[in-house]
Every structure is written in structure tokens, then in C-alpha cells.
C-alpha atoms as a PDB file:
ATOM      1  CA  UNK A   1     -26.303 -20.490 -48.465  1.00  0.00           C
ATOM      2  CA  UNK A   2     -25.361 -17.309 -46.541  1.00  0.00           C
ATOM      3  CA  UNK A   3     -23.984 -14.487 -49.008  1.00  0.00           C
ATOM      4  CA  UNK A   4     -24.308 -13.581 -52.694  1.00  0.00           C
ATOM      5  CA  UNK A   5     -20.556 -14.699 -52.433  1.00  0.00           C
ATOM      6  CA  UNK A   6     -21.659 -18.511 -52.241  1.00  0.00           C
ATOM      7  CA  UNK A   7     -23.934 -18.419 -55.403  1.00  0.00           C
ATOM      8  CA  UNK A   8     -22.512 -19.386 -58.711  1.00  0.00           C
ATOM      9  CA  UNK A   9     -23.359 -17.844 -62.003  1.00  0.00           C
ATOM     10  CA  UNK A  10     -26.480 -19.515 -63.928  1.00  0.00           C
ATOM     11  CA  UNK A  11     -25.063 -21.690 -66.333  1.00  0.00           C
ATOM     12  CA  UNK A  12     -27.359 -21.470 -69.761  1.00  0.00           C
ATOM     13  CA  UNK A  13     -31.095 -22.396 -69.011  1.00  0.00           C
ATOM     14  CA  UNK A  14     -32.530 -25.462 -70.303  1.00  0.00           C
ATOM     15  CA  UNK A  15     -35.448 -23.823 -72.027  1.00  0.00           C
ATOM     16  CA  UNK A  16     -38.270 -25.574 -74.431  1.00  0.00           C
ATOM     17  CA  UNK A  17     -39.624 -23.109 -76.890  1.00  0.00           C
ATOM     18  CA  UNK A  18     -41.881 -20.330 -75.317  1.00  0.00           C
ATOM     19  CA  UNK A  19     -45.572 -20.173 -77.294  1.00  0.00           C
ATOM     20  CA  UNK A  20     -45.711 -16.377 -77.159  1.00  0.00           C
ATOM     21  CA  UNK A  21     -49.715 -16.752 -75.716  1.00  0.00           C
ATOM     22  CA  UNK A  22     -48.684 -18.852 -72.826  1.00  0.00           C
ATOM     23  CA  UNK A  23     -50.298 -16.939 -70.089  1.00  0.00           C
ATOM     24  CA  UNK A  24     -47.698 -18.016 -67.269  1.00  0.00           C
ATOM     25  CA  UNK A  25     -44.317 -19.526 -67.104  1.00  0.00           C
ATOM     26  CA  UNK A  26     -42.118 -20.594 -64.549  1.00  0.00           C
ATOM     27  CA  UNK A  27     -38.213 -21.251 -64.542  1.00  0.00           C
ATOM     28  CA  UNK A  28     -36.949 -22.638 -61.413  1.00  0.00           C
ATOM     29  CA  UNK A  29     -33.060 -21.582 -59.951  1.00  0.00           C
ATOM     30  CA  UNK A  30     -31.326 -24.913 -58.436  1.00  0.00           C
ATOM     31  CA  UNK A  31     -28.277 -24.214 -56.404  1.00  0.00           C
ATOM     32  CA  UNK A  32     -25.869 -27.097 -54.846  1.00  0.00           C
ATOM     33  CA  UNK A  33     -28.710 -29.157 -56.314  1.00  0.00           C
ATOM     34  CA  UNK A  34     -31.796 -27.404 -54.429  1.00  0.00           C
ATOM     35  CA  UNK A  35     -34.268 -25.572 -55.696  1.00  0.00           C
ATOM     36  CA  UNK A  36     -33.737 -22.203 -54.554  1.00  0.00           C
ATOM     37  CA  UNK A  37     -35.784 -19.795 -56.343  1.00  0.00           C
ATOM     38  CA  UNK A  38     -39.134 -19.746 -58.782  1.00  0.00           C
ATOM     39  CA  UNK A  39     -39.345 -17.252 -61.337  1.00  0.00           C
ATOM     40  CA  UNK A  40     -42.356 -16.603 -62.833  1.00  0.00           C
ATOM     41  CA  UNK A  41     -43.964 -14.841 -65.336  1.00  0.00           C
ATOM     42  CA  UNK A  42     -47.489 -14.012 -65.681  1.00  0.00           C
ATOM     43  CA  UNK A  43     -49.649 -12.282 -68.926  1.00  0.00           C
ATOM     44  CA  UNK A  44     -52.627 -10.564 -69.234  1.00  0.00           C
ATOM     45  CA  UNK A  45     -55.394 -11.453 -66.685  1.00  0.00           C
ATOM     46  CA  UNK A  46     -53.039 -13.769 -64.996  1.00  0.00           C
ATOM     47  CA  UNK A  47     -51.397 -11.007 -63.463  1.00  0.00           C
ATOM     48  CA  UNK A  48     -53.701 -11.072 -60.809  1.00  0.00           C
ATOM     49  CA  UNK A  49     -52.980 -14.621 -60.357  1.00  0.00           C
ATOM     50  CA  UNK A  50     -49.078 -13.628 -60.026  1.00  0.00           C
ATOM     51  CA  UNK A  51     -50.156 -11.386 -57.344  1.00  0.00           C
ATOM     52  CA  UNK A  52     -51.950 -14.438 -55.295  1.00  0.00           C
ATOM     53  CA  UNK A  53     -48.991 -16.359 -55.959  1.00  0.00           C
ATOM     54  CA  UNK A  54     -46.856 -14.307 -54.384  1.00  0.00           C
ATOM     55  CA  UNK A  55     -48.569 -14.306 -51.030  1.00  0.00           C
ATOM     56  CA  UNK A  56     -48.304 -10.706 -51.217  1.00  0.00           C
ATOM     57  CA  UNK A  57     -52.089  -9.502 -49.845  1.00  0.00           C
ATOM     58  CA  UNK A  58     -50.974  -5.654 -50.783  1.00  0.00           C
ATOM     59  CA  UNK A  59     -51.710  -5.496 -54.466  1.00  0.00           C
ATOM     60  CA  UNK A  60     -51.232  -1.636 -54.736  1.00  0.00           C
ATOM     61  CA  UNK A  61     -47.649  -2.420 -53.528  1.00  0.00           C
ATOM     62  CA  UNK A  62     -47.427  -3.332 -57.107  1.00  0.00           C
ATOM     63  CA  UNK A  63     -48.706  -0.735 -58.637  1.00  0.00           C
ATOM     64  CA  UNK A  64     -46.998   1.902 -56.964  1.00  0.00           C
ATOM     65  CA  UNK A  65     -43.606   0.231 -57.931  1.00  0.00           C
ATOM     66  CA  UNK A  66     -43.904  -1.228 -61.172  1.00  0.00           C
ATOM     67  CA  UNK A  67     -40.417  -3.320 -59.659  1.00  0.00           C
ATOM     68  CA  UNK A  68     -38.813  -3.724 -56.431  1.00  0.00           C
ATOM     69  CA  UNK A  69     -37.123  -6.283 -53.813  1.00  0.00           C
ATOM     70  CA  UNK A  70     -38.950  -7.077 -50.350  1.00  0.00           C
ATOM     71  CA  UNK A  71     -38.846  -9.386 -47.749  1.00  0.00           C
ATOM     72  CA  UNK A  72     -37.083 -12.032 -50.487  1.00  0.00           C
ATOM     73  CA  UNK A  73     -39.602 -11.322 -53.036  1.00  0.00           C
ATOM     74  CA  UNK A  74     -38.415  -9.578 -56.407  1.00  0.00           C
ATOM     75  CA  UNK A  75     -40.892  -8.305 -59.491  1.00  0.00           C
ATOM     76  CA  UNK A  76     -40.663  -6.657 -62.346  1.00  0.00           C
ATOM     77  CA  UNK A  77     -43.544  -5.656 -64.472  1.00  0.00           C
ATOM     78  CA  UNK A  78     -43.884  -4.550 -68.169  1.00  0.00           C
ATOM     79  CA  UNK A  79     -46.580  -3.491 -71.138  1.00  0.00           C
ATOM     80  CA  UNK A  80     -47.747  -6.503 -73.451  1.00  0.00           C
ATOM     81  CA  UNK A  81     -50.188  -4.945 -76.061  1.00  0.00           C
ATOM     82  CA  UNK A  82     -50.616  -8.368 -77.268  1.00  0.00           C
ATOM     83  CA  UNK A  83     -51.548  -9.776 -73.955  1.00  0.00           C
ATOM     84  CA  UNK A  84     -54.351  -7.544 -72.489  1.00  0.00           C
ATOM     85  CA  UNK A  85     -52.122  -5.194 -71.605  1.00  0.00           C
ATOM     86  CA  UNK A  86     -49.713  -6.176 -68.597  1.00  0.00           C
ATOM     87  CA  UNK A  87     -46.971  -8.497 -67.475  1.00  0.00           C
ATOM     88  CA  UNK A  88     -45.183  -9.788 -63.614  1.00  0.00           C
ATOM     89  CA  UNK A  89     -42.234 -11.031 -63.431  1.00  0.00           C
ATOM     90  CA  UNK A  90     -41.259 -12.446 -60.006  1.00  0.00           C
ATOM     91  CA  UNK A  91     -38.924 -14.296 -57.656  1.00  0.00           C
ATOM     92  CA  UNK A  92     -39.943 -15.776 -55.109  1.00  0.00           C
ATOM     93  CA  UNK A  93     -37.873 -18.351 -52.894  1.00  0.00           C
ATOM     94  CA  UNK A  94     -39.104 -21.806 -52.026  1.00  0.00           C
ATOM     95  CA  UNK A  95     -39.607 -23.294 -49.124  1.00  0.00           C
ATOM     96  CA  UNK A  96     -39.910 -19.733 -47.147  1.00  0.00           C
ATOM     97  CA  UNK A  97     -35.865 -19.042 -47.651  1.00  0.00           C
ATOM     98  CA  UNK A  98     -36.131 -15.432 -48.068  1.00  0.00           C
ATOM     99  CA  UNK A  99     -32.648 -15.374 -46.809  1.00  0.00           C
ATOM    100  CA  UNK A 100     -31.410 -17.586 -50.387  1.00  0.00           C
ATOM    101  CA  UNK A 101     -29.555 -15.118 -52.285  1.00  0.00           C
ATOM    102  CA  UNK A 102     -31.341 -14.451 -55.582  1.00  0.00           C
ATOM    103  CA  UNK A 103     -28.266 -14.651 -58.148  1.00  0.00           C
ATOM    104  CA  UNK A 104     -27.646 -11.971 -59.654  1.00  0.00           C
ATOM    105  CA  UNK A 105     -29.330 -10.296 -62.796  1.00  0.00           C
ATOM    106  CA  UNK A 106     -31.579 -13.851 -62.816  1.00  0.00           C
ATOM    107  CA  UNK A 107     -35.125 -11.744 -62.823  1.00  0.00           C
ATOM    108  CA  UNK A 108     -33.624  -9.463 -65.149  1.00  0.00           C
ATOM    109  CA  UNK A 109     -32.241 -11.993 -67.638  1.00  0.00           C
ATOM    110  CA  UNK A 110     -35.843 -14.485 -67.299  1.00  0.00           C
ATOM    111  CA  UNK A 111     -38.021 -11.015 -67.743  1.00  0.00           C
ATOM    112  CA  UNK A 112     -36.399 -10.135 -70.800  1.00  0.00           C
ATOM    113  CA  UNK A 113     -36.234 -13.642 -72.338  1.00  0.00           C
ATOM    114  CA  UNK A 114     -39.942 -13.505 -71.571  1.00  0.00           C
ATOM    115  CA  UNK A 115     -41.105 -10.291 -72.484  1.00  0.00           C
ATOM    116  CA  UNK A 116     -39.334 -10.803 -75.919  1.00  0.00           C
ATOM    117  CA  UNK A 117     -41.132 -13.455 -76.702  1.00  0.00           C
ATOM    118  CA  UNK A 118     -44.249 -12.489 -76.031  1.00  0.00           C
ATOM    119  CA  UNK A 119     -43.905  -8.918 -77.824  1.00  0.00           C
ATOM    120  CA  UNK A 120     -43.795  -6.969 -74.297  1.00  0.00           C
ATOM    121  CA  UNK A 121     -41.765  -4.117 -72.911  1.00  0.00           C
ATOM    122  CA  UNK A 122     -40.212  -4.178 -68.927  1.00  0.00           C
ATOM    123  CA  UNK A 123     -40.856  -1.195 -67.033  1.00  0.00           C
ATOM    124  CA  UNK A 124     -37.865   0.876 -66.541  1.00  0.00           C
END
């Protein structure tokens, strides 16, 4: 793909129930039958893990903006009381495409899905 023009809206995700103590999830984006993007979310102490994941060696990055695009990589955070206190949310593309257009509102939609399940709050 080459533009946001040549992605077509997510049709419904095929979702299995979310257990609201998973510590990690992951929701993969398939365009013109590829995988395209992972989404992930990540709870409690496995946020550090979602910061590995991402390849991302700058942690504070994070920190400093709680949610933010760069270099094809786009995250989200949020407050979990119930899960130690923090979540990620992240896109990353697969097989190093950071050119694959991320369609739109896909984070946003997959970080509120998750954070409602698990009793969490997205950073604003």
C-alpha cells in the first residue's frame, strides 16, 4: 500500500472474550490479506515488556508523551488501578513496513475496547 487512500475501513473484529487480568493482548490488522499491523496492549509490569517489544531503546520517550506517532510506531498509554497501575497500547507494523498506513482510529478503537475491559482510563 502507498496512501491512507488505499486502506479500507476495519470491518468488526473477530474478538474472543477479554479476561480483564490478561496482562497482554494482541489484535493483528490484515489488509488485501496481509498482515499489516500488530496492536498490542500491555498491563501492569508488562509495560516494560511493551516497551522491549517495540524495539524502541528510549523508554523516557514514553514517558514524556504518554501517546504519539514515530517512525511507524503509534502508543497510547492509560491508568489501570486494577493492574499495578499502567497500561501501552501500541502499533507497530510487521515485517519493518513503517511506510503501511495504520487505518485510521484502529489504536484508538483497540485501546478503548481494552482499557474498558480491564477497568483502565487512556491518557488524554
Amino acid at each position: 500500500m502507498s496512501s491512507q487512500d488505499d486502506v479500507r475501513p476495519i470491518s468488526a473484529p473477530n474478538d474472543g472474550p477479554i479476561h480483564p487480568l490478561a496482562p497482554v493482548e494482541d489484535c493483528f490488522v490484515v489488509s488485501d490479506g496481509d498482515f499489516s499491523y500488530r496492536l498490542s496492549a500491555y498491563y501492569g509490569p508488562f509495560v516494560q515488556n511493551g516497551y522491549t517489544d517495540t524495539g524502541v531503546s528510549d523508554r523516557a520517550k514514553f514517558a514524556e508523551r504518554p501517546e504519539g506517532a514515530e517512525n511507524g510506531l503509534h502508543w497510547t498509554s492509560g491508568s489501570c488501578p486494577g493492574q499495578h497501575g499502567s497500561a501501552f497500547f501500541v502499533a507497530a507494523p510487521l515485517a519493518g513496513d513503517s511506510e503501511a498506513p495504520l487505518p485510521e482510529d484502529a489504536l484508538a478503537e483497540f485501546a478503548a475496547r481494552s482499557a474498558k475491559a480491564h477497568g483502565c482510563t487512556l491518557s488524554t
